[in-house]
C-alpha atoms as a PDB file:
ATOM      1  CA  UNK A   1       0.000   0.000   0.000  1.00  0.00           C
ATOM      2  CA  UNK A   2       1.399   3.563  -0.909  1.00  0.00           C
ATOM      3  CA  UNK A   3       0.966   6.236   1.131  1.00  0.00           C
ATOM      4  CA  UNK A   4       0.236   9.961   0.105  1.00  0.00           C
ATOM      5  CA  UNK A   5       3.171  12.515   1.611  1.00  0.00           C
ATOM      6  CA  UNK A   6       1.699  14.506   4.666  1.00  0.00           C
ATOM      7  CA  UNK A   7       2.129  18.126   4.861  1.00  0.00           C
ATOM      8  CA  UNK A   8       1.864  19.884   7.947  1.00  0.00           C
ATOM      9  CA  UNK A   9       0.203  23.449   7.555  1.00  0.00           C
ATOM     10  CA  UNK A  10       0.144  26.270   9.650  1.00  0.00           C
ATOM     11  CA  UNK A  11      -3.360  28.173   8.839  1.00  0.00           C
ATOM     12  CA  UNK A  12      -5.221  31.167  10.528  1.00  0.00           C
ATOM     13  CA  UNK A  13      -8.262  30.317  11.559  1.00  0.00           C
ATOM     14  CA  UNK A  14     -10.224  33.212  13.731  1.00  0.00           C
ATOM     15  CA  UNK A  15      -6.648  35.136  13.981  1.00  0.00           C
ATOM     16  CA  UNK A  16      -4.703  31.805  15.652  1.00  0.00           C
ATOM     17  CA  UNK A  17      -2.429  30.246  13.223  1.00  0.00           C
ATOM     18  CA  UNK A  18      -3.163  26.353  13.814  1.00  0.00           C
ATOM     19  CA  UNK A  19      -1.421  23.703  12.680  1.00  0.00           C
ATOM     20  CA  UNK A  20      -2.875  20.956  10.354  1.00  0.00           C
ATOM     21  CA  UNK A  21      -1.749  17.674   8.516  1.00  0.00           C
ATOM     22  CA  UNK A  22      -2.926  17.309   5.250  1.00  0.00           C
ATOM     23  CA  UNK A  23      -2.967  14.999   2.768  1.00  0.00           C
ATOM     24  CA  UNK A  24      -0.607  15.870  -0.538  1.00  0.00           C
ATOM     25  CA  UNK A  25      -2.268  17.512  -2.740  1.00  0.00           C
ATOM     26  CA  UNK A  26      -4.081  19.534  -0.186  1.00  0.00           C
ATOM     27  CA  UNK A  27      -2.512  23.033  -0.686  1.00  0.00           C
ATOM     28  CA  UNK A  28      -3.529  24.628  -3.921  1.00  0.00           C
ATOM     29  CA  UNK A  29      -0.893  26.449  -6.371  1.00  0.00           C
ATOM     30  CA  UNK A  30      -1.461  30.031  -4.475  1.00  0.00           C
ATOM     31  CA  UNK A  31      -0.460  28.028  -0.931  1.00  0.00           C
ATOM     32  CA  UNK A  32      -4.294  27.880  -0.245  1.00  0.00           C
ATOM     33  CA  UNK A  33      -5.901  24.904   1.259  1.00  0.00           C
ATOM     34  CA  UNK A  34      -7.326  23.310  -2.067  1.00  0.00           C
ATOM     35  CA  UNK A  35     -10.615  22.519  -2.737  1.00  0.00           C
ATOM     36  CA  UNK A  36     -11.589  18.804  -0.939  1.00  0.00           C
ATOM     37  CA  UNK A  37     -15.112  17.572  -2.879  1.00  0.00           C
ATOM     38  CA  UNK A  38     -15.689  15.676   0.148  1.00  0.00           C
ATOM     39  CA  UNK A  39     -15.553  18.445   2.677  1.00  0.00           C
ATOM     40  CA  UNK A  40     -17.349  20.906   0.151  1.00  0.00           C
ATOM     41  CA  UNK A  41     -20.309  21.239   2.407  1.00  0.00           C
ATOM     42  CA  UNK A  42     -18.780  21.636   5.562  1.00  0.00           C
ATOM     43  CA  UNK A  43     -18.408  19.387   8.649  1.00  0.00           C
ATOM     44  CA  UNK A  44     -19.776  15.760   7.998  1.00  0.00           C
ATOM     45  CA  UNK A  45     -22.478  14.437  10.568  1.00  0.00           C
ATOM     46  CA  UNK A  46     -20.249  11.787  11.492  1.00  0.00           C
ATOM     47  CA  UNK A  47     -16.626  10.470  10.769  1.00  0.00           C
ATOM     48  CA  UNK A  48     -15.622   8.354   7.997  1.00  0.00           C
ATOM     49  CA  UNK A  49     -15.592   4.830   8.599  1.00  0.00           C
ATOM     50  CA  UNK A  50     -12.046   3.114   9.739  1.00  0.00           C
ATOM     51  CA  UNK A  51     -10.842   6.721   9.232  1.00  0.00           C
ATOM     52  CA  UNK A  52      -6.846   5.968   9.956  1.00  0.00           C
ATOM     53  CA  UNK A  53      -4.361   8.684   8.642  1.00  0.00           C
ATOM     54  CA  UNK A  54      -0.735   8.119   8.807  1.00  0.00           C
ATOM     55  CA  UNK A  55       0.291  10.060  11.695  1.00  0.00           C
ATOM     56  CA  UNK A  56       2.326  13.606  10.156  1.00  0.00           C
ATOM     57  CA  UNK A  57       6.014  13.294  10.634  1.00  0.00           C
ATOM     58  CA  UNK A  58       7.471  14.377  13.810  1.00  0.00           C
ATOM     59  CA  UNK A  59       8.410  17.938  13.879  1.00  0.00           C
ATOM     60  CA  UNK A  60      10.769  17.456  16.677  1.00  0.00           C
ATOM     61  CA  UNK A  61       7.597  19.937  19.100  1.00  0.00           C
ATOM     62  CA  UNK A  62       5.509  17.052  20.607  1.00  0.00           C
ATOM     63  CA  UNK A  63       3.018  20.228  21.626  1.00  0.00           C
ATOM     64  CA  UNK A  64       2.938  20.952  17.636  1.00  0.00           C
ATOM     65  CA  UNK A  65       2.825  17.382  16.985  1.00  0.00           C
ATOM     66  CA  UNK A  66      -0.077  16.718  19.480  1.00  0.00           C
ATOM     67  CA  UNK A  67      -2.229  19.846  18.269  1.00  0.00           C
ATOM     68  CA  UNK A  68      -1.515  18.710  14.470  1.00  0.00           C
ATOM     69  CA  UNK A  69      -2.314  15.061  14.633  1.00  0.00           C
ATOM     70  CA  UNK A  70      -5.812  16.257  16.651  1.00  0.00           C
ATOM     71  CA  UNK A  71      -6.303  18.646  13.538  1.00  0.00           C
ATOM     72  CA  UNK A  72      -5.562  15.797  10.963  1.00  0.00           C
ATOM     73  CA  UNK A  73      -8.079  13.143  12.360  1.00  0.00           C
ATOM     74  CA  UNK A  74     -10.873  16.178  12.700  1.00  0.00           C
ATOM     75  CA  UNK A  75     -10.119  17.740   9.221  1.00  0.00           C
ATOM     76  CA  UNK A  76      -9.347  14.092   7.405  1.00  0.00           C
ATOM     77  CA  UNK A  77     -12.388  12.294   9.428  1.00  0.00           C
ATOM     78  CA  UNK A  78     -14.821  14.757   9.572  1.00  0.00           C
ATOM     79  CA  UNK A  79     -13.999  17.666   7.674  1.00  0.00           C
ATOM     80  CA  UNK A  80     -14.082  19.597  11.001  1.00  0.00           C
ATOM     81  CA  UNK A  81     -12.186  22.907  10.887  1.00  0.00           C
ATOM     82  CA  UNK A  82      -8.782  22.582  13.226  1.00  0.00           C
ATOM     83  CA  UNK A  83      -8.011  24.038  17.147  1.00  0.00           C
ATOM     84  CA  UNK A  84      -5.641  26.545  17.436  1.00  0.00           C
ATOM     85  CA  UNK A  85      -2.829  25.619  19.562  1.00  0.00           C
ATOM     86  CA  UNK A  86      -3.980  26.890  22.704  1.00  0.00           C
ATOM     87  CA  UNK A  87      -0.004  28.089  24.256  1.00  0.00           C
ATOM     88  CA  UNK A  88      -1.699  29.686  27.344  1.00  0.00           C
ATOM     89  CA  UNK A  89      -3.142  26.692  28.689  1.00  0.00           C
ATOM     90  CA  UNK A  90       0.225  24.463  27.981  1.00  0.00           C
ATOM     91  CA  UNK A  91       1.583  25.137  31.545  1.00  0.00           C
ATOM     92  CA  UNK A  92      -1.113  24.269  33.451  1.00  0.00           C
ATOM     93  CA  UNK A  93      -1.587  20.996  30.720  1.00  0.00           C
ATOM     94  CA  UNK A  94       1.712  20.050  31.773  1.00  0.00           C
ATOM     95  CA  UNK A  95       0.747  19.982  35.622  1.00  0.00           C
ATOM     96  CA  UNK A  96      -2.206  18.227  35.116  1.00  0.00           C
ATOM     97  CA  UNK A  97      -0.056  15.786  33.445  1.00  0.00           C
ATOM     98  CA  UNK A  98       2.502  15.786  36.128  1.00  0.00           C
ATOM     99  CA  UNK A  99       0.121  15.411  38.751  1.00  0.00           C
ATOM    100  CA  UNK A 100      -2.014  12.781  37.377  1.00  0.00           C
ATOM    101  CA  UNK A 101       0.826  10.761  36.797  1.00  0.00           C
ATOM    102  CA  UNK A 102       1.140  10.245  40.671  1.00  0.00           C
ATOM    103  CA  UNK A 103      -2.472  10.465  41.715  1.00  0.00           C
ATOM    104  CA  UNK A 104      -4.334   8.989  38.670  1.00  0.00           C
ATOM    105  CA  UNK A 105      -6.192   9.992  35.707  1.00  0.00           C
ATOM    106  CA  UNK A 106      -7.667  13.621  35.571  1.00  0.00           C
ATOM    107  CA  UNK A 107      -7.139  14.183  39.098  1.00  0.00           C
ATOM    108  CA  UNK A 108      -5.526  17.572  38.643  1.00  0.00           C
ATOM    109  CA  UNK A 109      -8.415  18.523  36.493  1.00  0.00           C
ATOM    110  CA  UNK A 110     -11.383  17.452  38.855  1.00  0.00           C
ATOM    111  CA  UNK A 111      -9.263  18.984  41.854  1.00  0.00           C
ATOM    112  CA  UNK A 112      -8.747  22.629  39.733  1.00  0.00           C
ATOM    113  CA  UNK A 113      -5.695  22.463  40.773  1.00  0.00           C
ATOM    114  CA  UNK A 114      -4.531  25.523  37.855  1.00  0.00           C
ATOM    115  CA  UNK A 115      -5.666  27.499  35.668  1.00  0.00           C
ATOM    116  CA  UNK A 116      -6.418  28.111  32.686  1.00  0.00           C
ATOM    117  CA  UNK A 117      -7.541  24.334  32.604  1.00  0.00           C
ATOM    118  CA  UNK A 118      -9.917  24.499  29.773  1.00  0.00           C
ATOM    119  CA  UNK A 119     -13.852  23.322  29.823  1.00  0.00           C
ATOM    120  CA  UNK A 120     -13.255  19.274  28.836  1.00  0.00           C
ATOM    121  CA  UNK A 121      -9.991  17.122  29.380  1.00  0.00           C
ATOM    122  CA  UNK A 122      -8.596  13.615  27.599  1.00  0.00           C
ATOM    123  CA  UNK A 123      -5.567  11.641  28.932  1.00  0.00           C
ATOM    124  CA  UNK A 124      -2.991   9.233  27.783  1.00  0.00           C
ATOM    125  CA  UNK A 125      -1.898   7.690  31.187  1.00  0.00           C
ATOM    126  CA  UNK A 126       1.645   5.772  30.938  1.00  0.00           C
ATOM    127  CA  UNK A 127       2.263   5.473  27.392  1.00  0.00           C
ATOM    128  CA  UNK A 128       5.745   4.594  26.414  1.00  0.00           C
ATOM    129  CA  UNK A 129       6.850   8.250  24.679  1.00  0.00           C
ATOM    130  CA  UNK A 130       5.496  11.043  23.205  1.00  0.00           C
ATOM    131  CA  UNK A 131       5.268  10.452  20.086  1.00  0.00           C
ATOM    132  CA  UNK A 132       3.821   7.506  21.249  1.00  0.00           C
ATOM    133  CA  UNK A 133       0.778   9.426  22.473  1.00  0.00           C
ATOM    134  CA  UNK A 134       0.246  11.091  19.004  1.00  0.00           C
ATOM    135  CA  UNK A 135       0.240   8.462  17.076  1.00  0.00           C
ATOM    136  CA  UNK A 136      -1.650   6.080  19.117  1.00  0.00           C
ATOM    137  CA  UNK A 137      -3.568   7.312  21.877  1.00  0.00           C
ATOM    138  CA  UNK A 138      -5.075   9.847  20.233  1.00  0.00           C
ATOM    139  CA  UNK A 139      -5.968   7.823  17.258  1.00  0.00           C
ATOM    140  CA  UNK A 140      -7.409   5.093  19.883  1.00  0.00           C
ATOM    141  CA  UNK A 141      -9.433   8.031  21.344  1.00  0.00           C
ATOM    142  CA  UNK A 142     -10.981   9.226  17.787  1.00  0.00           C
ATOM    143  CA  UNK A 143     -11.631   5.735  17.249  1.00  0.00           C
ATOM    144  CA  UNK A 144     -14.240   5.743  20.060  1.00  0.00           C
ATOM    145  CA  UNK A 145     -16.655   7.500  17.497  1.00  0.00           C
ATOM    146  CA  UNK A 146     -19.747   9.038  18.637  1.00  0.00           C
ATOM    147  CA  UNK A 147     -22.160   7.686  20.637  1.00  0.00           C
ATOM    148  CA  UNK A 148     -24.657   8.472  23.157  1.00  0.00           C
ATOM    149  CA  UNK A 149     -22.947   7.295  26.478  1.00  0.00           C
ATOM    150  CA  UNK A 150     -20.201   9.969  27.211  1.00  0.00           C
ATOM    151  CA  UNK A 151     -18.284   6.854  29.158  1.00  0.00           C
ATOM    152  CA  UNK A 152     -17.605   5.525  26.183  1.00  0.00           C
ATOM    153  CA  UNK A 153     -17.518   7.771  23.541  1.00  0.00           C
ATOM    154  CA  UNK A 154     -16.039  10.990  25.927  1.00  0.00           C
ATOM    155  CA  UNK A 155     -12.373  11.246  23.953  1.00  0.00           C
ATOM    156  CA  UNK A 156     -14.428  11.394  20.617  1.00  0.00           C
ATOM    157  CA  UNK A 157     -16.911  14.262  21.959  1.00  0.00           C
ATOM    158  CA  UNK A 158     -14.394  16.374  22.987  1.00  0.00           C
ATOM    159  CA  UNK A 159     -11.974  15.933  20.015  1.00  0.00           C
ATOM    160  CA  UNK A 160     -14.662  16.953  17.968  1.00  0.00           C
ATOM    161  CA  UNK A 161     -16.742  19.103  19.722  1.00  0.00           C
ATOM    162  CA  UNK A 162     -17.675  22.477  17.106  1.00  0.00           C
ATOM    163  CA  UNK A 163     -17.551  24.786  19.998  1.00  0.00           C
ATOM    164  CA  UNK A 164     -14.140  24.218  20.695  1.00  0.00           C
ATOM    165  CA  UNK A 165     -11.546  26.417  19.437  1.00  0.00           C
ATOM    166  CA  UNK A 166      -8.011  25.871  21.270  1.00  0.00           C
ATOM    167  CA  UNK A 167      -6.468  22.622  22.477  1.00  0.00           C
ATOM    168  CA  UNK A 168      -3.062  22.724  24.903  1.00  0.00           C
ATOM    169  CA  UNK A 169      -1.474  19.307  25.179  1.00  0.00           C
ATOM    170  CA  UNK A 170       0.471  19.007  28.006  1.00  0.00           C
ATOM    171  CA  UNK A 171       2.969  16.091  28.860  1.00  0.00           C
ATOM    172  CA  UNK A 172       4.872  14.622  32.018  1.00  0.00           C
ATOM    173  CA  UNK A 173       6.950  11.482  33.065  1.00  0.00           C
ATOM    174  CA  UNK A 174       6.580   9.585  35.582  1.00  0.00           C
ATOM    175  CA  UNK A 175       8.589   7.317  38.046  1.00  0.00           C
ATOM    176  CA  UNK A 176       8.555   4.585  35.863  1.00  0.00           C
ATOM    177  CA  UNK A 177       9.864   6.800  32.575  1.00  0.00           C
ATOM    178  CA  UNK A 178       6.215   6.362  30.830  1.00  0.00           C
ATOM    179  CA  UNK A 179       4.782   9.480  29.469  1.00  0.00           C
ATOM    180  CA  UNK A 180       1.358  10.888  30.802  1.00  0.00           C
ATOM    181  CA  UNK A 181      -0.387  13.444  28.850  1.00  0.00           C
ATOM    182  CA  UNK A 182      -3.617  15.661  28.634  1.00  0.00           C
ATOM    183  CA  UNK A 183      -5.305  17.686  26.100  1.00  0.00           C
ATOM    184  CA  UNK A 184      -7.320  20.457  27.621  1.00  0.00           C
ATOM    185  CA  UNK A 185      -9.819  21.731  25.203  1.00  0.00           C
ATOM    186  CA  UNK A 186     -11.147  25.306  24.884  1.00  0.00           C
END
């Protein structure tokens, strides 16, 4: 099986520039996003089916890398429009992160324990790198597809939720060397 080259994009959407992952062939002669038939008509109801993009290549910025690989599964899957990279929110990402990695999974966001902390969290507890993270948990968390109980569908709401904007990704090790991070949406 070949595989189309990626290119990663940085767009301005609302005034943020945003990064995105696109398929070749995605940026038109005048460095405009080109045309894509299927996303003509805006966001699509739900994703594609077995919707599985080759994660972008790393830019060396796992906080780029995170916020790009979110905006390639919504823009490839659903023809959603991407999250700005939400830098503000990145410090407190990273202590939720840290935290959680010695007191369990969103701890530091149900105890508020800084802010800005955004209005909907997803974790990747103990994965085994960072890169790790981007290209599997957060295709395992798109891959929970919609569905009407938020237990099991949760990662997939908030990845694609239209009323958010900005996503910081924030990361931590723990004792153990496995990586821990969240993705606060706003």
């Amino acid at each position: 099986m070949t595989r189309g080259t990626v290119v990663v994009a940085v767009v301005t959407l609302a005034g943020l520039g945003v990064l995105l992952s696109l398929p070749s062939g995605a940026i038109g002669s005048g460095g405009d996003l080109a045309s894509d038939k299927r996303c003509g008509k805006g966001a699509l109801s739900r994703p594609r089916s077995n919707c599985a993009p080759a994660p972008p290549p790393s830019t060396g910025n796992p906080y780029d890398d995170c916020v790009a690989r979110i905006n390639q599964l919504r823009w490839v899957c659903q023809c959603l429009p991407p999250l700005g990279r939400w830098k503000g929110g990145e410090t407190c990402a990273n202590k939720h992160a840290k935290h959680d990695s010695k007191r369990g999974i969103h701890a530091g966001f149900n105890g508020g324990i800084c802010k800005p902390e955004g209005l909907a969290q997803n974790e990747c507890p103990a994965w085994p790198s960072k890169r790790g993270v981007v290209e599997g948990c957060l295709q395992a968390m798109w891959d929970e597809g919609p569905g009407k109980r938020f237990s099991k569908h949760g990662h997939y709401v908030n990845m694609s939720n239209p009323r958010y904007e900005r996503v910081a990704c924030g990361f931590a090790e723990d004792a153990d060397g496995k990586t821990w991070s969240v993705q606060n949406f706003r």
